[in-house]
PDB file of N, CA and C in Angstrom:
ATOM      1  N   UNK A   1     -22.190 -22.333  -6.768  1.00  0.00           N
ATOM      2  CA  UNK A   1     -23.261 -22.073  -7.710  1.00  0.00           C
ATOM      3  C   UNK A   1     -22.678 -22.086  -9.125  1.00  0.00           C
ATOM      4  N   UNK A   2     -23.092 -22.763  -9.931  1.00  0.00           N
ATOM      5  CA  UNK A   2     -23.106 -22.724 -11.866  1.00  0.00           C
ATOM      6  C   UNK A   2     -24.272 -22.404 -12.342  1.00  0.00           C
ATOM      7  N   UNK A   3     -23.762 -21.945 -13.689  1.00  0.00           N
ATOM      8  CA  UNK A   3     -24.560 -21.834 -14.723  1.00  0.00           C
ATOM      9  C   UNK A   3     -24.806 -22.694 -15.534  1.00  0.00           C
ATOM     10  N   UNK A   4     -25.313 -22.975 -16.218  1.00  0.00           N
ATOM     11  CA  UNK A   4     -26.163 -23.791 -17.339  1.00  0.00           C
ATOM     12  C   UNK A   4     -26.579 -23.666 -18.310  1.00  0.00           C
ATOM     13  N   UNK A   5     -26.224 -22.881 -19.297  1.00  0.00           N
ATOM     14  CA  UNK A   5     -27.173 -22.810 -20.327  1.00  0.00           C
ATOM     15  C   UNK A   5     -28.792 -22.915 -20.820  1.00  0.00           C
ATOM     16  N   UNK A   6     -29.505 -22.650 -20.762  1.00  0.00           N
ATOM     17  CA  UNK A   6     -31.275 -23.014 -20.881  1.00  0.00           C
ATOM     18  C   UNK A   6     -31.518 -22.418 -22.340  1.00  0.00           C
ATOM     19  N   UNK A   7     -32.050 -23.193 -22.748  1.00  0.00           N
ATOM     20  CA  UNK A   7     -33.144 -22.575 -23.880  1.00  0.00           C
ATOM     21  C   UNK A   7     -34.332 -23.205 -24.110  1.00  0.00           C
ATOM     22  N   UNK A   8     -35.171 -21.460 -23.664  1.00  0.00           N
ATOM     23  CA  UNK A   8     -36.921 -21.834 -23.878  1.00  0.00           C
ATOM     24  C   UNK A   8     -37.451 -21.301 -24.993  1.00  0.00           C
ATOM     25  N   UNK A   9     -38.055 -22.383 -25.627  1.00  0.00           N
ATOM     26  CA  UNK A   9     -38.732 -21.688 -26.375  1.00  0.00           C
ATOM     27  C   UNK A   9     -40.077 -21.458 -26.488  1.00  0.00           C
ATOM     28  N   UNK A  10     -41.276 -20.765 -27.194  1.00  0.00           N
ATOM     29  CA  UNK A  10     -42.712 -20.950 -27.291  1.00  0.00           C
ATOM     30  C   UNK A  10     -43.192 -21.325 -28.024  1.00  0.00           C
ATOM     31  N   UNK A  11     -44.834 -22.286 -28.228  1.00  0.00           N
ATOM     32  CA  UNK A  11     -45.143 -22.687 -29.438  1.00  0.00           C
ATOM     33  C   UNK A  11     -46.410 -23.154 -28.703  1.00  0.00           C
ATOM     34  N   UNK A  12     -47.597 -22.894 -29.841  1.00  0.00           N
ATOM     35  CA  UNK A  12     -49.362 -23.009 -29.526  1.00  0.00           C
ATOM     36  C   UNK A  12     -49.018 -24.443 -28.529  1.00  0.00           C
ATOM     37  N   UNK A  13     -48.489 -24.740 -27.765  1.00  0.00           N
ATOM     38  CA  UNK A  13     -48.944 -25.830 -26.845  1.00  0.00           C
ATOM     39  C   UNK A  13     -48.738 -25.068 -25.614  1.00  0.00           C
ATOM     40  N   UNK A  14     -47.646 -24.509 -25.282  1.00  0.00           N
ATOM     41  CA  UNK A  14     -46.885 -24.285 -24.492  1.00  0.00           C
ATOM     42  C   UNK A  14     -45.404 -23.421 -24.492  1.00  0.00           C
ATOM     43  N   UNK A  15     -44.560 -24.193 -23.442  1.00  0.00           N
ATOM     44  CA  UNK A  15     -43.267 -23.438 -22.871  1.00  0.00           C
ATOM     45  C   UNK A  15     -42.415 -25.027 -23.220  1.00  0.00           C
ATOM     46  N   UNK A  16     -41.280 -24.731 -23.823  1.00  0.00           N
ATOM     47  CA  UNK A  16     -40.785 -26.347 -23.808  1.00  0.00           C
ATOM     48  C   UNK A  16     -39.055 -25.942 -23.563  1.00  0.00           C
ATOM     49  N   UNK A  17     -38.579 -26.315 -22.571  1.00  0.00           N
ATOM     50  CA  UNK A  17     -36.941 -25.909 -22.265  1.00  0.00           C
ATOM     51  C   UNK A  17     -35.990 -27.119 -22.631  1.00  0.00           C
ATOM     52  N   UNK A  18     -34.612 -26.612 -22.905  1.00  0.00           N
ATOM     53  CA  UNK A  18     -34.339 -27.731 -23.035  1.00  0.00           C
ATOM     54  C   UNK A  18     -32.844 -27.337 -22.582  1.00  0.00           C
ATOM     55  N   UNK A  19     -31.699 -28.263 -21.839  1.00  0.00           N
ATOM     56  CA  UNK A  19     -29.669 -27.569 -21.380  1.00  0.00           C
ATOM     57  C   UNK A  19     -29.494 -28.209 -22.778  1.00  0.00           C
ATOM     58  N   UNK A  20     -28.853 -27.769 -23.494  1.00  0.00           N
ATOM     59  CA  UNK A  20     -27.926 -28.504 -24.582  1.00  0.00           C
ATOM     60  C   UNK A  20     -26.739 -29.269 -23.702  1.00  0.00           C
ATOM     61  N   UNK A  21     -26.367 -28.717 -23.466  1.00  0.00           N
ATOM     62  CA  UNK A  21     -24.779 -29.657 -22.333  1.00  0.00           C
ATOM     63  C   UNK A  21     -25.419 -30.430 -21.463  1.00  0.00           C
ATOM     64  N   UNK A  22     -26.463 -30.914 -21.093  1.00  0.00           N
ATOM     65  CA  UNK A  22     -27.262 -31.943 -20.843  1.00  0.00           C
ATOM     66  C   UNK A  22     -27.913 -32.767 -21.700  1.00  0.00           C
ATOM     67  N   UNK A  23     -27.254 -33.451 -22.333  1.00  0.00           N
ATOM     68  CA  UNK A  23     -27.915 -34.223 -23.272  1.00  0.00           C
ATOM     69  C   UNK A  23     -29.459 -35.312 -22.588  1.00  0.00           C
ATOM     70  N   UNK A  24     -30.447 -34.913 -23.332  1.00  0.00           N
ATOM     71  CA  UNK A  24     -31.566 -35.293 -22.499  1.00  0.00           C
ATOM     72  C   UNK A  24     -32.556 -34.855 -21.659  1.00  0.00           C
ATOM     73  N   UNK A  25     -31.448 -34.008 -21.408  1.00  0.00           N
ATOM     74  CA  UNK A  25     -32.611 -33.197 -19.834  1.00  0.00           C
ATOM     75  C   UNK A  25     -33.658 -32.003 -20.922  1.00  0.00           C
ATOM     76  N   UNK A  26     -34.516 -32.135 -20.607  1.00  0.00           N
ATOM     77  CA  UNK A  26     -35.846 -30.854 -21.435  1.00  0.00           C
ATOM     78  C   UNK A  26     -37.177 -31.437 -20.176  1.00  0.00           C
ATOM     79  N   UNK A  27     -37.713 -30.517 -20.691  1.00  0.00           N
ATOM     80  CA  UNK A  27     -39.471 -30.637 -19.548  1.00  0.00           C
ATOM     81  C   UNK A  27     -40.235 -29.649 -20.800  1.00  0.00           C
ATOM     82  N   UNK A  28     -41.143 -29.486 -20.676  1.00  0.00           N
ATOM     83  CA  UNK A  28     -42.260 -28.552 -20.757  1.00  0.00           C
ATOM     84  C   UNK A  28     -43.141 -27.656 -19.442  1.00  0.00           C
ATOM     85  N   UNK A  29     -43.747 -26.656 -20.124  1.00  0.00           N
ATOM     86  CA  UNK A  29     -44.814 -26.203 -19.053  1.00  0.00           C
ATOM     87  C   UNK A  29     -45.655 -25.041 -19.449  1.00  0.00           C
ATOM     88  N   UNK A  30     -47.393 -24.948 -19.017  1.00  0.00           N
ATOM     89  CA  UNK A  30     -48.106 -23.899 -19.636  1.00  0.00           C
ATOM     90  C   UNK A  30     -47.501 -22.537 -19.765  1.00  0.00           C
ATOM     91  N   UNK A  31     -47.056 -22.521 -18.878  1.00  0.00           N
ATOM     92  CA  UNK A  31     -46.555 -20.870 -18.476  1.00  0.00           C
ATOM     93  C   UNK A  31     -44.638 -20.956 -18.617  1.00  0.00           C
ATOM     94  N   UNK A  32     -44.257 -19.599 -18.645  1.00  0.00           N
ATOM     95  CA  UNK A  32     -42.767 -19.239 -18.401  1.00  0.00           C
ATOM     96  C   UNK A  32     -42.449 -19.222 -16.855  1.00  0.00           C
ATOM     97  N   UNK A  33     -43.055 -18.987 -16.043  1.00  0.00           N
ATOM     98  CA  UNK A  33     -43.058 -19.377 -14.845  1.00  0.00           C
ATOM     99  C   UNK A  33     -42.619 -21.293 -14.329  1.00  0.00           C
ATOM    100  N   UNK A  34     -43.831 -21.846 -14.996  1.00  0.00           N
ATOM    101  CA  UNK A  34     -44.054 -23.120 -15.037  1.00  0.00           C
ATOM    102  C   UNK A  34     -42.712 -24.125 -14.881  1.00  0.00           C
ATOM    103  N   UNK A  35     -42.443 -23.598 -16.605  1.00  0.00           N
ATOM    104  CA  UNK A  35     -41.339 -24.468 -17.573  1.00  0.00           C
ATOM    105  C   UNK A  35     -40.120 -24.152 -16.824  1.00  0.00           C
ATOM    106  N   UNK A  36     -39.991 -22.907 -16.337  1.00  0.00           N
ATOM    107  CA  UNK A  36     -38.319 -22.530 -15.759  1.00  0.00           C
ATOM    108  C   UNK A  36     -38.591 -23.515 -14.316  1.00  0.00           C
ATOM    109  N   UNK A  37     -39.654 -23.613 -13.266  1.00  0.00           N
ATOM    110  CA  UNK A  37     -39.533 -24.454 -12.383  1.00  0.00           C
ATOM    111  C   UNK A  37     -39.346 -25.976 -12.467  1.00  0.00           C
ATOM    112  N   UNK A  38     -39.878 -26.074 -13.884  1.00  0.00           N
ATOM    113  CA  UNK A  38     -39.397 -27.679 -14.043  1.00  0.00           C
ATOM    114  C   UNK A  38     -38.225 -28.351 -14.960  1.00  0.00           C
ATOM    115  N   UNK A  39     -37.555 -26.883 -15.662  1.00  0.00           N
ATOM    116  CA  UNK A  39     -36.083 -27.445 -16.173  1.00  0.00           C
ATOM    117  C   UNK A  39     -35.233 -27.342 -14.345  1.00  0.00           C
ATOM    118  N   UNK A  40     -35.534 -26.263 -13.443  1.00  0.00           N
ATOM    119  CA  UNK A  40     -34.512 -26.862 -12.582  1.00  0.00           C
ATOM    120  C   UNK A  40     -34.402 -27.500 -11.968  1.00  0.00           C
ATOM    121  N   UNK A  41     -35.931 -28.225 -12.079  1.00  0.00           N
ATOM    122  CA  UNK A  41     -35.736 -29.645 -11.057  1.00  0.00           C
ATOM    123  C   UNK A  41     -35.414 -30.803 -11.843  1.00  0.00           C
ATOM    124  N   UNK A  42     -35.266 -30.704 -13.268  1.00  0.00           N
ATOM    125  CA  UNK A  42     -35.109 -31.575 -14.370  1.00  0.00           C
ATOM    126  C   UNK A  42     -33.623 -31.592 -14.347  1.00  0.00           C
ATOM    127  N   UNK A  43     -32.861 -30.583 -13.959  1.00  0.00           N
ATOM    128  CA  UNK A  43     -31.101 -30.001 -14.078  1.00  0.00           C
ATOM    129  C   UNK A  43     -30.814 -30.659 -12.828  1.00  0.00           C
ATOM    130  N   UNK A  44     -31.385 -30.561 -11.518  1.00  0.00           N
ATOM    131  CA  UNK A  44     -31.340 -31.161 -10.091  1.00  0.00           C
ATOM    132  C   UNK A  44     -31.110 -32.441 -10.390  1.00  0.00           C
ATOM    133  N   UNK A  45     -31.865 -33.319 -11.236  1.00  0.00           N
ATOM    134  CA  UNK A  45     -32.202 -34.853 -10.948  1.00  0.00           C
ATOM    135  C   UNK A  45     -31.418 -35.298 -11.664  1.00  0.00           C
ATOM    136  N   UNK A  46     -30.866 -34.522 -13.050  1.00  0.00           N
ATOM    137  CA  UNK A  46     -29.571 -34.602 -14.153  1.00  0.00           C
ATOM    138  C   UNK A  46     -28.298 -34.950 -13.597  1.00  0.00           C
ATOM    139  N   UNK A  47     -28.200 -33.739 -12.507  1.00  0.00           N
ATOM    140  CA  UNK A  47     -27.188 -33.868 -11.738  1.00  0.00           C
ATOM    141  C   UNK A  47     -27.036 -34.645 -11.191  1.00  0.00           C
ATOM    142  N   UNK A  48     -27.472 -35.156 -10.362  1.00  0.00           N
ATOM    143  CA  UNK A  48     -27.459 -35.911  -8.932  1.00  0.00           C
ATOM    144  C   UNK A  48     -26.964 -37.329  -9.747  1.00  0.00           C
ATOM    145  N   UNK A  49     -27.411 -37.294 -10.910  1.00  0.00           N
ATOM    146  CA  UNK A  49     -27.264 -38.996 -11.545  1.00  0.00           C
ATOM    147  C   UNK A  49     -25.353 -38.720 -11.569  1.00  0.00           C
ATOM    148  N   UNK A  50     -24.597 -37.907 -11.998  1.00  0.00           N
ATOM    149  CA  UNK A  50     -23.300 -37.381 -12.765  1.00  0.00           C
ATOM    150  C   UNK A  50     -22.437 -37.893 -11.474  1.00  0.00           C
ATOM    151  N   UNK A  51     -21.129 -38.340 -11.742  1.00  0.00           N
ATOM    152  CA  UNK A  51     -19.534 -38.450 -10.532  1.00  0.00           C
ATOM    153  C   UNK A  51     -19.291 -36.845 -10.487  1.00  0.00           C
ATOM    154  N   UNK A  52     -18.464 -36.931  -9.810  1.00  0.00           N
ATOM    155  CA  UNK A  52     -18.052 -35.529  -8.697  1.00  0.00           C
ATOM    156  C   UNK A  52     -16.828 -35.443 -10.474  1.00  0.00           C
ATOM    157  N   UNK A  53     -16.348 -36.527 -10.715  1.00  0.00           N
ATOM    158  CA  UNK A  53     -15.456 -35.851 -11.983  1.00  0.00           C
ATOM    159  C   UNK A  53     -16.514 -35.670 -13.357  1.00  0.00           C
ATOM    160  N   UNK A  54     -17.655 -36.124 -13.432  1.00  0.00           N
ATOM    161  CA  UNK A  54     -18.289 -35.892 -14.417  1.00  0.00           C
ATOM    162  C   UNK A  54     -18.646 -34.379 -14.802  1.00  0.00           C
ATOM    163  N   UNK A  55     -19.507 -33.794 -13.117  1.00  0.00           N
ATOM    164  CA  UNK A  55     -18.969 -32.297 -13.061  1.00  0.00           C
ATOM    165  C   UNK A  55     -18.891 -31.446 -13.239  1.00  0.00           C
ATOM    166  N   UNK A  56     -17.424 -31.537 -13.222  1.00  0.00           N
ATOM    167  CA  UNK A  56     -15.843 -31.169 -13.162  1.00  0.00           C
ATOM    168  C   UNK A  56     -16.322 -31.006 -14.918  1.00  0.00           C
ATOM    169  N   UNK A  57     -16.070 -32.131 -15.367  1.00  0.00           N
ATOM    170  CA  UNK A  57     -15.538 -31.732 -16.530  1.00  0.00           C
ATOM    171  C   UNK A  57     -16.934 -31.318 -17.279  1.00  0.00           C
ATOM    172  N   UNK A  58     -18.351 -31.034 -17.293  1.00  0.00           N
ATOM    173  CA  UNK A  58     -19.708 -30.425 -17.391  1.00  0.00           C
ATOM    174  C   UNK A  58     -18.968 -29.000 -17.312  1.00  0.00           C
ATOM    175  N   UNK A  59     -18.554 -28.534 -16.068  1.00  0.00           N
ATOM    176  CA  UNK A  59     -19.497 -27.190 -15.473  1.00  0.00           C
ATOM    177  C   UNK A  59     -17.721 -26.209 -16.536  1.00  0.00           C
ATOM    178  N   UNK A  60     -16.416 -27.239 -16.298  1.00  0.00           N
ATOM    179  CA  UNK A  60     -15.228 -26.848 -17.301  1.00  0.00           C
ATOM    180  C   UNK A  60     -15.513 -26.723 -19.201  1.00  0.00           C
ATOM    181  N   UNK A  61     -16.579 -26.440 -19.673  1.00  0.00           N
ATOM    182  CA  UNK A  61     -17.292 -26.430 -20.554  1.00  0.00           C
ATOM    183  C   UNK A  61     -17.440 -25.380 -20.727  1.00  0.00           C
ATOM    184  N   UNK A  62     -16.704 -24.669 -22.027  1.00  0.00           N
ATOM    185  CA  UNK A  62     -17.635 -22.978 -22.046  1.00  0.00           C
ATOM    186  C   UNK A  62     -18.119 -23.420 -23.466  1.00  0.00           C
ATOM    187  N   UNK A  63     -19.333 -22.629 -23.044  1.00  0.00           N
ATOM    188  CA  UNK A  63     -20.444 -22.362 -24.040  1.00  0.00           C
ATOM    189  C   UNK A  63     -21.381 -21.050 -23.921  1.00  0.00           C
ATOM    190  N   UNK A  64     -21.260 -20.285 -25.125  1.00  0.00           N
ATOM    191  CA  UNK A  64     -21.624 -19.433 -25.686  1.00  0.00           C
ATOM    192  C   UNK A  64     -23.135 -19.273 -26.067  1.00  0.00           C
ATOM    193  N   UNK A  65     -23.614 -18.572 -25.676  1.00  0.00           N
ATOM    194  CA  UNK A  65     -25.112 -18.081 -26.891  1.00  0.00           C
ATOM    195  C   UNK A  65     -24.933 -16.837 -27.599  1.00  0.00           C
ATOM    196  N   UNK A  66     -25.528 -16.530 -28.635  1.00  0.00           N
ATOM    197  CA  UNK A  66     -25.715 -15.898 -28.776  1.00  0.00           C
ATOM    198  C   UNK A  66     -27.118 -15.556 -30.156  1.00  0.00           C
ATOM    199  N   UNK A  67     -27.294 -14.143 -30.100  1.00  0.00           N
ATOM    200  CA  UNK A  67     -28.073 -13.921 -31.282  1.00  0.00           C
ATOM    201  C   UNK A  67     -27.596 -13.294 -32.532  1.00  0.00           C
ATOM    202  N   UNK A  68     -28.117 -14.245 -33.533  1.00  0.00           N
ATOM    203  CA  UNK A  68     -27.660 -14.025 -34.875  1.00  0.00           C
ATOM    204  C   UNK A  68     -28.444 -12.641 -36.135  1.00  0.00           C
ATOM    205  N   UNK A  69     -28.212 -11.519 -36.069  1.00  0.00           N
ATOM    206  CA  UNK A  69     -28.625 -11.267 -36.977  1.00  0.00           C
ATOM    207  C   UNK A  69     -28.911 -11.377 -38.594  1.00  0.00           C
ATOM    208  N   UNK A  70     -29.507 -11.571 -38.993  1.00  0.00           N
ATOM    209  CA  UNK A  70     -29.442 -12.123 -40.944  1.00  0.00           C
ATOM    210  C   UNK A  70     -30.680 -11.416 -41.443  1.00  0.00           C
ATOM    211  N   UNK A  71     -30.145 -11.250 -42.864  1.00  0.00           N
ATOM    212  CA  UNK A  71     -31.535 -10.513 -43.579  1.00  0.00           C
ATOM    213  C   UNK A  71     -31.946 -11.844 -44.438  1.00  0.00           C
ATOM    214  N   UNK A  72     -33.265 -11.455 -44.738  1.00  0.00           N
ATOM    215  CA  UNK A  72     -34.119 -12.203 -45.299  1.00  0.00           C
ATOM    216  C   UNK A  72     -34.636 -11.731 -46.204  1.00  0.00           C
ATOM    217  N   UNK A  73     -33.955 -12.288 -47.537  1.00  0.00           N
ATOM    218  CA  UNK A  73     -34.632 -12.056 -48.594  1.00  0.00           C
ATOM    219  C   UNK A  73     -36.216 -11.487 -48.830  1.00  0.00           C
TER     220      UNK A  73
END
């Protein structure tokens, strides 16, 4: 099992996700329910395209999130 990175965000249409370390892979969906079932079948089909060393060197990737605090004028 790996992790992945996800980021969803919201906006008057919808739910729209998108892996950054997947270049390409994003979906949409009405709901937060929705959108998370169709980035992982969007991450599934990502995958399956990748070599066994492609991966390798994907999942050997660290990446960070985090949240930024800042004031606003």
């Amino acid at each position: 099992m790996h992790k992945i990175l996800t980021i969803i965000e919201k906006d008057e249409f919808g739910y729209y996700a998108h892996c950054p370390a997947l270049e390409g892979c994003q979906t949409q969906g009405d709901s937060l329910e929705e959108v998370e079932q169709n980035i992982k079948e969007a991450i599934a089909l990502y995958l399956s395209t990748l070599t066994k060393e492609e991966k390798q060197k994907l999942f050997d990737k660290e990446l960070t999130a985090m949240m930024t605090e800042v004031q606003v004028a």
